[in-house]
N, C-alpha and C. Protein backbone atom coordinates (compact mmCIF):
# COMPACT_ATOMS: atom_id res chain seq x y z
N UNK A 1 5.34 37.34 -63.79
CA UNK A 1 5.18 36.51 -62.62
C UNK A 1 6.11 35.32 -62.66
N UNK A 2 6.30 34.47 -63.38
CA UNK A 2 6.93 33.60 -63.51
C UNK A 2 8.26 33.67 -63.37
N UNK A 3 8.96 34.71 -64.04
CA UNK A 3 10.35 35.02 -63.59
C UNK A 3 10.56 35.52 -62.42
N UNK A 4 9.71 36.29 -61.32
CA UNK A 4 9.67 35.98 -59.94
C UNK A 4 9.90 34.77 -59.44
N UNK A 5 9.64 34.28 -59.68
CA UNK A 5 9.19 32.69 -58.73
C UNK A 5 9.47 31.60 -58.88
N UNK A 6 10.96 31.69 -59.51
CA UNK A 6 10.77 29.72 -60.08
C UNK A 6 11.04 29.01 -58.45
N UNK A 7 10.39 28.11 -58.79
CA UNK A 7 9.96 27.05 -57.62
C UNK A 7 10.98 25.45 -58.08
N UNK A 8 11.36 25.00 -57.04
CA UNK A 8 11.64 23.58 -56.87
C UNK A 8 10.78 22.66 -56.95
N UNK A 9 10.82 21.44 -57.26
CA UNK A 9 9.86 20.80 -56.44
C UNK A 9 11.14 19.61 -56.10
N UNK A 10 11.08 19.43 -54.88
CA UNK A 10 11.75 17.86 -54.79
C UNK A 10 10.88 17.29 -54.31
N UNK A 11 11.27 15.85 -54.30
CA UNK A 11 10.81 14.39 -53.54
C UNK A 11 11.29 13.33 -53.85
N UNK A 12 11.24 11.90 -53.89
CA UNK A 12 11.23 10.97 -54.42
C UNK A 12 10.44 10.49 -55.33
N UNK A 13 10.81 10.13 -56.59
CA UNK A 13 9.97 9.76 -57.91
C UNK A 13 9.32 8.86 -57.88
N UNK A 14 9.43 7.48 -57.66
CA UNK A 14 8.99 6.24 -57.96
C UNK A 14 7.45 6.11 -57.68
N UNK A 15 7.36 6.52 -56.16
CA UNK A 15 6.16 6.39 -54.88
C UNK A 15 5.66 8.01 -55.45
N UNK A 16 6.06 8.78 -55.99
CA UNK A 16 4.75 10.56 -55.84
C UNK A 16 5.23 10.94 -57.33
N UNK A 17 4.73 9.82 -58.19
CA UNK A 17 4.60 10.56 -59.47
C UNK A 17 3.66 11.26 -59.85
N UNK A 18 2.12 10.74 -59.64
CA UNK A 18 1.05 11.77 -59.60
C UNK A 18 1.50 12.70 -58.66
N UNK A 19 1.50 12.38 -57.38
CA UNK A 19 1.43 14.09 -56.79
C UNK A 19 2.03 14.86 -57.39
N UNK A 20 3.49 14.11 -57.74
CA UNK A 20 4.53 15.76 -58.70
C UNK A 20 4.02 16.08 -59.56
N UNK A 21 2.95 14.99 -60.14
CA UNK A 21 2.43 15.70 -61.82
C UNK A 21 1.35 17.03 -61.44
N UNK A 22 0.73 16.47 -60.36
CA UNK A 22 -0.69 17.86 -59.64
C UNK A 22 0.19 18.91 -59.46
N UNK A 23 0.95 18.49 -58.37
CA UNK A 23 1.98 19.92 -58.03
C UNK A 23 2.38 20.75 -59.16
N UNK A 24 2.67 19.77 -60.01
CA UNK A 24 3.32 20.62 -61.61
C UNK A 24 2.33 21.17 -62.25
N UNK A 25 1.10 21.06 -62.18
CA UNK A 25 -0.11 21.66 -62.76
C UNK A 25 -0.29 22.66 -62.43
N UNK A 26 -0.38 22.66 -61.14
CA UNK A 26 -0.76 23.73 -60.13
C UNK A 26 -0.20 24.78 -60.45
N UNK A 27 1.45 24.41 -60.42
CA UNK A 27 2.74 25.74 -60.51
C UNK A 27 2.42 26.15 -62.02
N UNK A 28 2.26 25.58 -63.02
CA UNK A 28 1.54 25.78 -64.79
C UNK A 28 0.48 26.79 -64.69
N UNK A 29 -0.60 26.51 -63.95
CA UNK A 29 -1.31 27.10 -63.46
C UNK A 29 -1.57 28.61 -63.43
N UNK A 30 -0.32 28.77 -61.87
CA UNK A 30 -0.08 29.99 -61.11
C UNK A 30 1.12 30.40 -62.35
N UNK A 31 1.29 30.07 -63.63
CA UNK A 31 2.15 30.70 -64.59
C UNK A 31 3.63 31.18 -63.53
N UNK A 32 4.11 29.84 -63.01
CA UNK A 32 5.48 29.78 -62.19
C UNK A 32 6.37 29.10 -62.76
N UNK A 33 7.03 29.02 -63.06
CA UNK A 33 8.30 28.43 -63.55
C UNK A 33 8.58 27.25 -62.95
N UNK A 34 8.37 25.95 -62.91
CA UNK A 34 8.25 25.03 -61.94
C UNK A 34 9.85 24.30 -62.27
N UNK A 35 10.89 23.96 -61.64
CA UNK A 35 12.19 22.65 -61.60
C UNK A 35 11.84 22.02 -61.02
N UNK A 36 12.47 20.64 -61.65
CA UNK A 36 12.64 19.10 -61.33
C UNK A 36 13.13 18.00 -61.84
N UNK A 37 13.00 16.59 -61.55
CA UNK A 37 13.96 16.10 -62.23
C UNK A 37 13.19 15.58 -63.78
N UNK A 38 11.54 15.65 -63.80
CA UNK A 38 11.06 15.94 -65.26
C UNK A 38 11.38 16.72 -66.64
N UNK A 39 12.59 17.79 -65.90
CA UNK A 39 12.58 18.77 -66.85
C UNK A 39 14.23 18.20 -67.34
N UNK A 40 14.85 17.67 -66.79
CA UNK A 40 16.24 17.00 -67.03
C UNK A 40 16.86 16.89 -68.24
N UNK A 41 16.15 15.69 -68.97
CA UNK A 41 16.83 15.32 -70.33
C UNK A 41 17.90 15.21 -69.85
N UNK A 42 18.99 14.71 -71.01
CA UNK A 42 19.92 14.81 -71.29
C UNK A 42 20.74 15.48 -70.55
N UNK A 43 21.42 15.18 -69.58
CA UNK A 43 22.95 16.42 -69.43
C UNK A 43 24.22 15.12 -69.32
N UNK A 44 24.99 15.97 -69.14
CA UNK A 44 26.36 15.72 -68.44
C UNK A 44 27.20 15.07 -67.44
N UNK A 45 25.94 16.50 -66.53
CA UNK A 45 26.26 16.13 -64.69
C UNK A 45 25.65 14.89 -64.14
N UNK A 46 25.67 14.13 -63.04
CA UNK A 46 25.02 13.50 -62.99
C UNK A 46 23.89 14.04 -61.61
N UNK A 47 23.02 13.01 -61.79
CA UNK A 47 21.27 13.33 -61.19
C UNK A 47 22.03 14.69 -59.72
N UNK A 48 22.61 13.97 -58.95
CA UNK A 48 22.94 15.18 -57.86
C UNK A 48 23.15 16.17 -58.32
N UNK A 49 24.63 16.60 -59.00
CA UNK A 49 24.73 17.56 -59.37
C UNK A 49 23.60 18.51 -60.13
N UNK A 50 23.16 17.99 -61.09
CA UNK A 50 21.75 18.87 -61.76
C UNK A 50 20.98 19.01 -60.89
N UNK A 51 20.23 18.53 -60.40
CA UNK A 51 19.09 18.84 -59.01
C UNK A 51 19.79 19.96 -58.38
N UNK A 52 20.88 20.02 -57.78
CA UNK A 52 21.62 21.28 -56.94
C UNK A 52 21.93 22.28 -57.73
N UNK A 53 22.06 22.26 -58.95
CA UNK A 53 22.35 23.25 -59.47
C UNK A 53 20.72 24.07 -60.17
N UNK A 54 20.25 23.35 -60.51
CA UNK A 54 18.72 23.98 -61.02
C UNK A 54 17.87 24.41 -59.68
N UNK A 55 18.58 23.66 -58.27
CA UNK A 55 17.43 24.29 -57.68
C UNK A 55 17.95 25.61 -56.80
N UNK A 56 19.28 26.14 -57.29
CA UNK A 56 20.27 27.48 -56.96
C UNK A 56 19.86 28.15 -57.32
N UNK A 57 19.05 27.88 -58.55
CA UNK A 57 18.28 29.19 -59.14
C UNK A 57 17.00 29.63 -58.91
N UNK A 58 16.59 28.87 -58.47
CA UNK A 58 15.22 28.86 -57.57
C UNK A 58 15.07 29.79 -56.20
N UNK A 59 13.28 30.40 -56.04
CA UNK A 59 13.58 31.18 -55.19
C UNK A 59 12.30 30.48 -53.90
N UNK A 60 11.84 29.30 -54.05
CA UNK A 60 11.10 28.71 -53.50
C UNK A 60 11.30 27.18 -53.70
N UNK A 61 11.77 26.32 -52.78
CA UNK A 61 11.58 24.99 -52.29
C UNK A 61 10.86 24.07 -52.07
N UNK A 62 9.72 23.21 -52.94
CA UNK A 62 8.20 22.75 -52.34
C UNK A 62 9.04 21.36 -52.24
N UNK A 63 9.20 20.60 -50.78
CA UNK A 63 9.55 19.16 -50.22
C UNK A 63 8.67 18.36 -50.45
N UNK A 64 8.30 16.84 -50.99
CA UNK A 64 7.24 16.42 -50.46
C UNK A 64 8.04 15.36 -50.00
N UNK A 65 7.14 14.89 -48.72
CA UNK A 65 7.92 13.57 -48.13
C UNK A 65 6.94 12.75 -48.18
N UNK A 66 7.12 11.20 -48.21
CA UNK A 66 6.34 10.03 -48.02
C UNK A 66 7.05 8.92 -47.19
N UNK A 67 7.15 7.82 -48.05
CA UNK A 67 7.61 7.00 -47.07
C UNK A 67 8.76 6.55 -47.72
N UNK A 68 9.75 7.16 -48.80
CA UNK A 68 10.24 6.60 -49.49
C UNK A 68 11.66 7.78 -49.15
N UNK A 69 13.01 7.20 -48.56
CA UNK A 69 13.94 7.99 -48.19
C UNK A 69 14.78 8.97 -49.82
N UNK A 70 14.37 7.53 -50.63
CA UNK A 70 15.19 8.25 -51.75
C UNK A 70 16.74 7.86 -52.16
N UNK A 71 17.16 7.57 -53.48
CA UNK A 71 18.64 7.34 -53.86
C UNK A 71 19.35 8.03 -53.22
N UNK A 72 20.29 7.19 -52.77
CA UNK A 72 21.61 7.52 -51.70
C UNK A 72 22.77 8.16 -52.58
N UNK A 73 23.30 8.80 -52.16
CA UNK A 73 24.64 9.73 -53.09
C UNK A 73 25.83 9.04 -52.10
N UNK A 74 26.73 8.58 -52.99
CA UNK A 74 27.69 7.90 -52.29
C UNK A 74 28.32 8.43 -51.45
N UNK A 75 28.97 9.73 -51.84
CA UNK A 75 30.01 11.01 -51.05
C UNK A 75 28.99 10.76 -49.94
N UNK A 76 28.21 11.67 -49.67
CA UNK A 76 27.70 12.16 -48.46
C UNK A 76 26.73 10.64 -47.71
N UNK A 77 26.13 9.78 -48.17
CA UNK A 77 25.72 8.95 -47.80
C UNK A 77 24.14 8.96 -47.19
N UNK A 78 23.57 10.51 -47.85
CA UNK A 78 22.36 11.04 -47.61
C UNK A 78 21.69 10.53 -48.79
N UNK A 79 20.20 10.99 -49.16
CA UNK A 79 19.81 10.46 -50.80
C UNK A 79 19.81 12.02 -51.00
N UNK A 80 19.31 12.02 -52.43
CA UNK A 80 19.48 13.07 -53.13
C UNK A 80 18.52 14.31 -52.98
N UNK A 81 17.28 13.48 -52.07
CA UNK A 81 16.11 14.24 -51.91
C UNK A 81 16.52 15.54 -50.22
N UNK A 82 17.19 14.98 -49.80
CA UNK A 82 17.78 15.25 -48.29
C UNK A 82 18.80 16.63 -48.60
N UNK A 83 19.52 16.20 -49.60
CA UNK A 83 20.42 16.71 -49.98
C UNK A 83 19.57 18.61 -50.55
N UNK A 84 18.90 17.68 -51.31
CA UNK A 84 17.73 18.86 -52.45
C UNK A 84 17.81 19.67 -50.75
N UNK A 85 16.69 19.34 -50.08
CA UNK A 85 16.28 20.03 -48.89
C UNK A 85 17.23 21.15 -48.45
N UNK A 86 18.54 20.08 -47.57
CA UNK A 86 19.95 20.99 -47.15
C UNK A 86 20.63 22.30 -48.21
N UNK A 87 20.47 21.76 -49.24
CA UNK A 87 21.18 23.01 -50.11
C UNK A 87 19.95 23.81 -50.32
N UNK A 88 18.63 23.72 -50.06
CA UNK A 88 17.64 24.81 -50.40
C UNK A 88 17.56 25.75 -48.73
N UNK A 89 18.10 25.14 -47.84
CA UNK A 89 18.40 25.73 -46.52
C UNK A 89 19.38 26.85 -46.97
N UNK A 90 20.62 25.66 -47.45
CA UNK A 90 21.93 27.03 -47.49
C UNK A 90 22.06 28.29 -48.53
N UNK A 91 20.65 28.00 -49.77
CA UNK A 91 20.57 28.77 -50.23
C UNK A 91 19.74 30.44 -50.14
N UNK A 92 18.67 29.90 -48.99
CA UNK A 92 18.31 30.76 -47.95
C UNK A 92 16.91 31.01 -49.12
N UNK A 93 16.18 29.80 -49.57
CA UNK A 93 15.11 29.58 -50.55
C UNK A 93 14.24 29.51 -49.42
N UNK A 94 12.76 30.24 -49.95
CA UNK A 94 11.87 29.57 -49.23
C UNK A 94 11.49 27.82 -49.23
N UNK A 95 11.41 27.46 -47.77
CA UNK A 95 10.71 26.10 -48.14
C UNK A 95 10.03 25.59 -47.49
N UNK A 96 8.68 24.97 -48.29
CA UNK A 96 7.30 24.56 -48.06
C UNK A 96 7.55 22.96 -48.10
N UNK A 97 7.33 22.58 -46.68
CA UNK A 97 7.31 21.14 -46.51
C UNK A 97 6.32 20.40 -46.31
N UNK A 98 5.64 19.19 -47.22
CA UNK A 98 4.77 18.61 -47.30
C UNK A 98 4.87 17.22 -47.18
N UNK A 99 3.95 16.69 -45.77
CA UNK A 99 4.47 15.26 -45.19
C UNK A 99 3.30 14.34 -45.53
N UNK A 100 3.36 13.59 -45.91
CA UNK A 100 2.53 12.19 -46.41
C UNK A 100 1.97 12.12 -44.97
N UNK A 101 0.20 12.28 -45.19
CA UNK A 101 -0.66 11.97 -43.69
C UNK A 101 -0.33 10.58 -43.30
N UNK A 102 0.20 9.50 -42.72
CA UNK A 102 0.50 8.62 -42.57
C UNK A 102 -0.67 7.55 -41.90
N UNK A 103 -1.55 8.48 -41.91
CA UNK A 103 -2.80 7.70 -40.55
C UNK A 103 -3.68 7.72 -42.00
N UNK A 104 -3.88 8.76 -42.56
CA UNK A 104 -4.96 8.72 -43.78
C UNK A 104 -4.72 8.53 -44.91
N UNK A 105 -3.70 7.96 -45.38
CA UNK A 105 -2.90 7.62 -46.27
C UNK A 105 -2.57 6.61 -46.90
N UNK A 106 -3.32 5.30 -47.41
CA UNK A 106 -2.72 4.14 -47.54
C UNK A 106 -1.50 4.15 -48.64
N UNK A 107 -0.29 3.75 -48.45
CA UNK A 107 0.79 3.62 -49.24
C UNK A 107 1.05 1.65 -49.66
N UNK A 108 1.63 2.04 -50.82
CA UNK A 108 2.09 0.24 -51.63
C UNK A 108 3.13 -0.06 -50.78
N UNK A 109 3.36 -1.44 -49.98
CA UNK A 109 4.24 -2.13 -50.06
C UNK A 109 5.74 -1.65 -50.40
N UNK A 110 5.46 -1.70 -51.88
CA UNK A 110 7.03 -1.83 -52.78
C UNK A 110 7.20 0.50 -52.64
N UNK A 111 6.16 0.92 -51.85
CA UNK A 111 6.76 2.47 -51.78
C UNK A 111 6.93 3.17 -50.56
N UNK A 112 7.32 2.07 -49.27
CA UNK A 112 7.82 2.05 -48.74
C UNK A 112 9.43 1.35 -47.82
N UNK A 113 9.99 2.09 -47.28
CA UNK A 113 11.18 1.96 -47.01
C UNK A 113 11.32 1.36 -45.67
N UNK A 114 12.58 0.61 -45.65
CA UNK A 114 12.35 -0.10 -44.25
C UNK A 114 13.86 0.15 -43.98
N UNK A 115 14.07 -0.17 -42.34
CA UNK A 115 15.20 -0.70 -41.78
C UNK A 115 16.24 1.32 -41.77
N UNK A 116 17.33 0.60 -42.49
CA UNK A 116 18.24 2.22 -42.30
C UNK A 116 18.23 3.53 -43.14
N UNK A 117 17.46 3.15 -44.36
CA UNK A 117 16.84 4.60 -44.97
C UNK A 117 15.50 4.63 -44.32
N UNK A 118 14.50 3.50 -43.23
CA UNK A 118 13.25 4.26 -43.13
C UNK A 118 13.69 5.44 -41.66
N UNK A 119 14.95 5.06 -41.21
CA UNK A 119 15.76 5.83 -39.84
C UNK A 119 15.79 7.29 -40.45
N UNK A 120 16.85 7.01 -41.62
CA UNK A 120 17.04 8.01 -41.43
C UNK A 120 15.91 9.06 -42.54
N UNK A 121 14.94 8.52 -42.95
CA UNK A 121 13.63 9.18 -43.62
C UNK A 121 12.44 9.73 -42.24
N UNK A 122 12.87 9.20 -41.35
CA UNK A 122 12.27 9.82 -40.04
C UNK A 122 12.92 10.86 -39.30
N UNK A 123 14.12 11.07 -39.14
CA UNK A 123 15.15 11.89 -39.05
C UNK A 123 14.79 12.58 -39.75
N UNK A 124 14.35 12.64 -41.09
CA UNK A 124 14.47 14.00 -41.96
C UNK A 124 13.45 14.58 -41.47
N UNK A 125 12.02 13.86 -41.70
CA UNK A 125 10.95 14.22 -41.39
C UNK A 125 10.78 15.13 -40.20
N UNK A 126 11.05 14.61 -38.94
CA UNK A 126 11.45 15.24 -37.66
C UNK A 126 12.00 16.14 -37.45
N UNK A 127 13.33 16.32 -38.29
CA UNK A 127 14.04 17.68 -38.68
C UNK A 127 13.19 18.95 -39.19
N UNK A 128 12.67 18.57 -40.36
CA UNK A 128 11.90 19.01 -41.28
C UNK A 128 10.44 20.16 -40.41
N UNK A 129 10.08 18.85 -39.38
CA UNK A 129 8.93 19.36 -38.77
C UNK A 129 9.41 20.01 -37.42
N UNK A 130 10.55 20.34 -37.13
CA UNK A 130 11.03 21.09 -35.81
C UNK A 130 11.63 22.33 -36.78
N UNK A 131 11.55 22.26 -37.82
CA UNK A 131 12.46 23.66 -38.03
C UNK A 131 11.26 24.50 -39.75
N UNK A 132 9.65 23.73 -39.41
CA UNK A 132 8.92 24.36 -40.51
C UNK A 132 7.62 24.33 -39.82
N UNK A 133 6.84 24.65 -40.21
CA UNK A 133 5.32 24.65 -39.89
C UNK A 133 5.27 24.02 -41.35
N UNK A 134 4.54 22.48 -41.21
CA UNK A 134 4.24 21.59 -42.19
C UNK A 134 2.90 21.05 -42.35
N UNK A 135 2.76 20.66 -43.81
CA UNK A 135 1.60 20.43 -43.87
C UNK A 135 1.84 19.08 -44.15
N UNK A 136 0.90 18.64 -44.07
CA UNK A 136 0.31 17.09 -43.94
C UNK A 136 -0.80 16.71 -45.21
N UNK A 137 -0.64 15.80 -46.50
CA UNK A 137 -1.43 15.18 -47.66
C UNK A 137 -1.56 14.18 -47.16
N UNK A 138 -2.96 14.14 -48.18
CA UNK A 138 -2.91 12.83 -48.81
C UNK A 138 -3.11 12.19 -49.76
N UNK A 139 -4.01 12.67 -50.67
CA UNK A 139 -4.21 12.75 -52.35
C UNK A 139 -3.35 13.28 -53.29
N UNK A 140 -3.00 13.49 -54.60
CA UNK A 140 -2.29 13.83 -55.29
C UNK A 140 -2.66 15.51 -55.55
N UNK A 141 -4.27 15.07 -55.62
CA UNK A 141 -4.93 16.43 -55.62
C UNK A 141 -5.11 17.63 -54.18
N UNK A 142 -5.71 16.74 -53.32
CA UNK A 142 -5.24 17.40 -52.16
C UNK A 142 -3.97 18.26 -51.95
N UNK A 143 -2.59 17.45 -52.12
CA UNK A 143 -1.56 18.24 -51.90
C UNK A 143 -1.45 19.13 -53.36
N UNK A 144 -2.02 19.57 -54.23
CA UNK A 144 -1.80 20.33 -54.85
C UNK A 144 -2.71 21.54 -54.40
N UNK A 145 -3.76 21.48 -53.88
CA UNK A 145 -4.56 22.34 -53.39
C UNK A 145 -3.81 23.27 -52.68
N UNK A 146 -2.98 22.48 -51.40
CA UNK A 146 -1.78 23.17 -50.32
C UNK A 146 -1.46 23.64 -51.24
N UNK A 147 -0.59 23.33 -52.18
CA UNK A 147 0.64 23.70 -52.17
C UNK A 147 0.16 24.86 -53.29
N UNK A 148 -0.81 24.91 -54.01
CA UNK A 148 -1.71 26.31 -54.76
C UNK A 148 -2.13 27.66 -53.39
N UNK A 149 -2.18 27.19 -52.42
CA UNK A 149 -2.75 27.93 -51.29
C UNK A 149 -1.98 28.68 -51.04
N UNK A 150 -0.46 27.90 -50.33
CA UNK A 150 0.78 28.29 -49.86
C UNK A 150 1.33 29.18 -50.86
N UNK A 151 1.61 28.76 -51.94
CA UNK A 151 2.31 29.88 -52.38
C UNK A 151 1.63 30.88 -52.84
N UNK A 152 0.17 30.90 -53.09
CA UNK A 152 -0.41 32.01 -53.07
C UNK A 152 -0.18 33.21 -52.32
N UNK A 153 -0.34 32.55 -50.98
CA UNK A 153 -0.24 33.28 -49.77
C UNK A 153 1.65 34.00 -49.50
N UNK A 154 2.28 32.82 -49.83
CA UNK A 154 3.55 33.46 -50.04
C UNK A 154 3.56 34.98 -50.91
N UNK A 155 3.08 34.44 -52.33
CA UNK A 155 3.28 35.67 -52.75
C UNK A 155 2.82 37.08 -52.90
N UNK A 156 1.48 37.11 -52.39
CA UNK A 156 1.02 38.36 -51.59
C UNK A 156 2.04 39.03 -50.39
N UNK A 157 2.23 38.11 -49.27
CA UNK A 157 3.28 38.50 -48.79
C UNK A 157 4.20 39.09 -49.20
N UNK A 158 5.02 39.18 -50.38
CA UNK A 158 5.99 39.86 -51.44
C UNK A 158 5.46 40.53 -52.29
N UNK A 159 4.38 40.83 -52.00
CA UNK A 159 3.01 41.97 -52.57
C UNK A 159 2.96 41.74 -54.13
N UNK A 160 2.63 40.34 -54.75
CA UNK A 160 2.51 39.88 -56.17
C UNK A 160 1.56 39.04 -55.59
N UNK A 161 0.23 39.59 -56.82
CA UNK A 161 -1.30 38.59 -56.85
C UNK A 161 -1.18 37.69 -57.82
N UNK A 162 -1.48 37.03 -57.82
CA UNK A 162 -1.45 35.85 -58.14
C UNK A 162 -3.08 35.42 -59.08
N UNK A 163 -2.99 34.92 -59.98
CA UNK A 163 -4.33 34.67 -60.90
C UNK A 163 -4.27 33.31 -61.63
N UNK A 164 -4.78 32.49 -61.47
CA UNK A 164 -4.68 31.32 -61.93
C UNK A 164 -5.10 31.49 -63.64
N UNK A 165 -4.32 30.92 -64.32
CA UNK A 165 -5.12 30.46 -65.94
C UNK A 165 -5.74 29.08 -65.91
N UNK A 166 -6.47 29.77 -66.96
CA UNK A 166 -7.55 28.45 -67.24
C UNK A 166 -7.02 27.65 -68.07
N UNK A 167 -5.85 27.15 -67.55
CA UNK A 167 -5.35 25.60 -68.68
C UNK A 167 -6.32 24.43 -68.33
């Protein structure tokens, strides 16, 4: 199972460290092969390049968005999380987009974004939600629930059951 399925996860770090840690449970879990920028260490390349290249190998995309646009990459002038997204498009990966409930949601101050990354973090969002059927969190646990659901359901669809371990 696991070599079926390695999964992405992007987002922004700072503001969804628990959620990525649930999400990462979850995928442990469903015995999936989970990438991200946790698994990093040490390289070479720098943060863009590794993220694009680990998530090429991937055959599923999990987005999470909040309120936080994410480190800007100088070349393109997008952040890196935007970027993650676009190249999981051109790689023709599945991808499961998950939007911070914003009404049920209280977020910190310092993990939200203002002014011309909160523009263009609405832009994405908007994009995101005209070209996916998205789901909407708000707990760390909550969105791991989705995102245990979703790809469940994904992978029946590709006729592989799925069995959770008891870690």
């Amino acid at each position: 199972m696991a070599a079926e399925l390695p999964v992405f996860v992007g987002s922004t770090f700072i503001d969804l460290q628990e959620h990525r840690a649930a999400v990462l449970y979850a995928l442990q879990r469903l015995e999936m092969v989970a990438r991200g920028m946790e698994h990093f260490g040490s390289r070479p390349d720098t943060p863009k390049e590794e993220c694009l290249r680990l998530l090429r190998d991937c055959k599923v995309y999990i987005g999470i968005f909040a309120m936080r646009y994410g480190s800007i990459d100088e070349e393109s002038g997008k952040s890196i999380t935007e970027l993650e997204y676009e190249e999981a498009g051109r790689f023709h990966l599945r991808r499961l987009i998950y939007l911070i409930d914003e009404a049920k949601q209280p977020v910190l101050p310092m993990h939200i974004d203002f002014g011309v990354q909160a523009e263009k973090l609405a832009a994405l969002k908007s994009r995101c939600k005209a070209q996916h059927v998205v789901s909407f969190f708000t707990t760390p646990e909550d969105l791991a629930m989705r995102v245990t659901q979703d790809l469940t359901r994904l992978m029946q669809e590709r006729g592989i059951t799925i069995q959770e371990s008891a870690l």
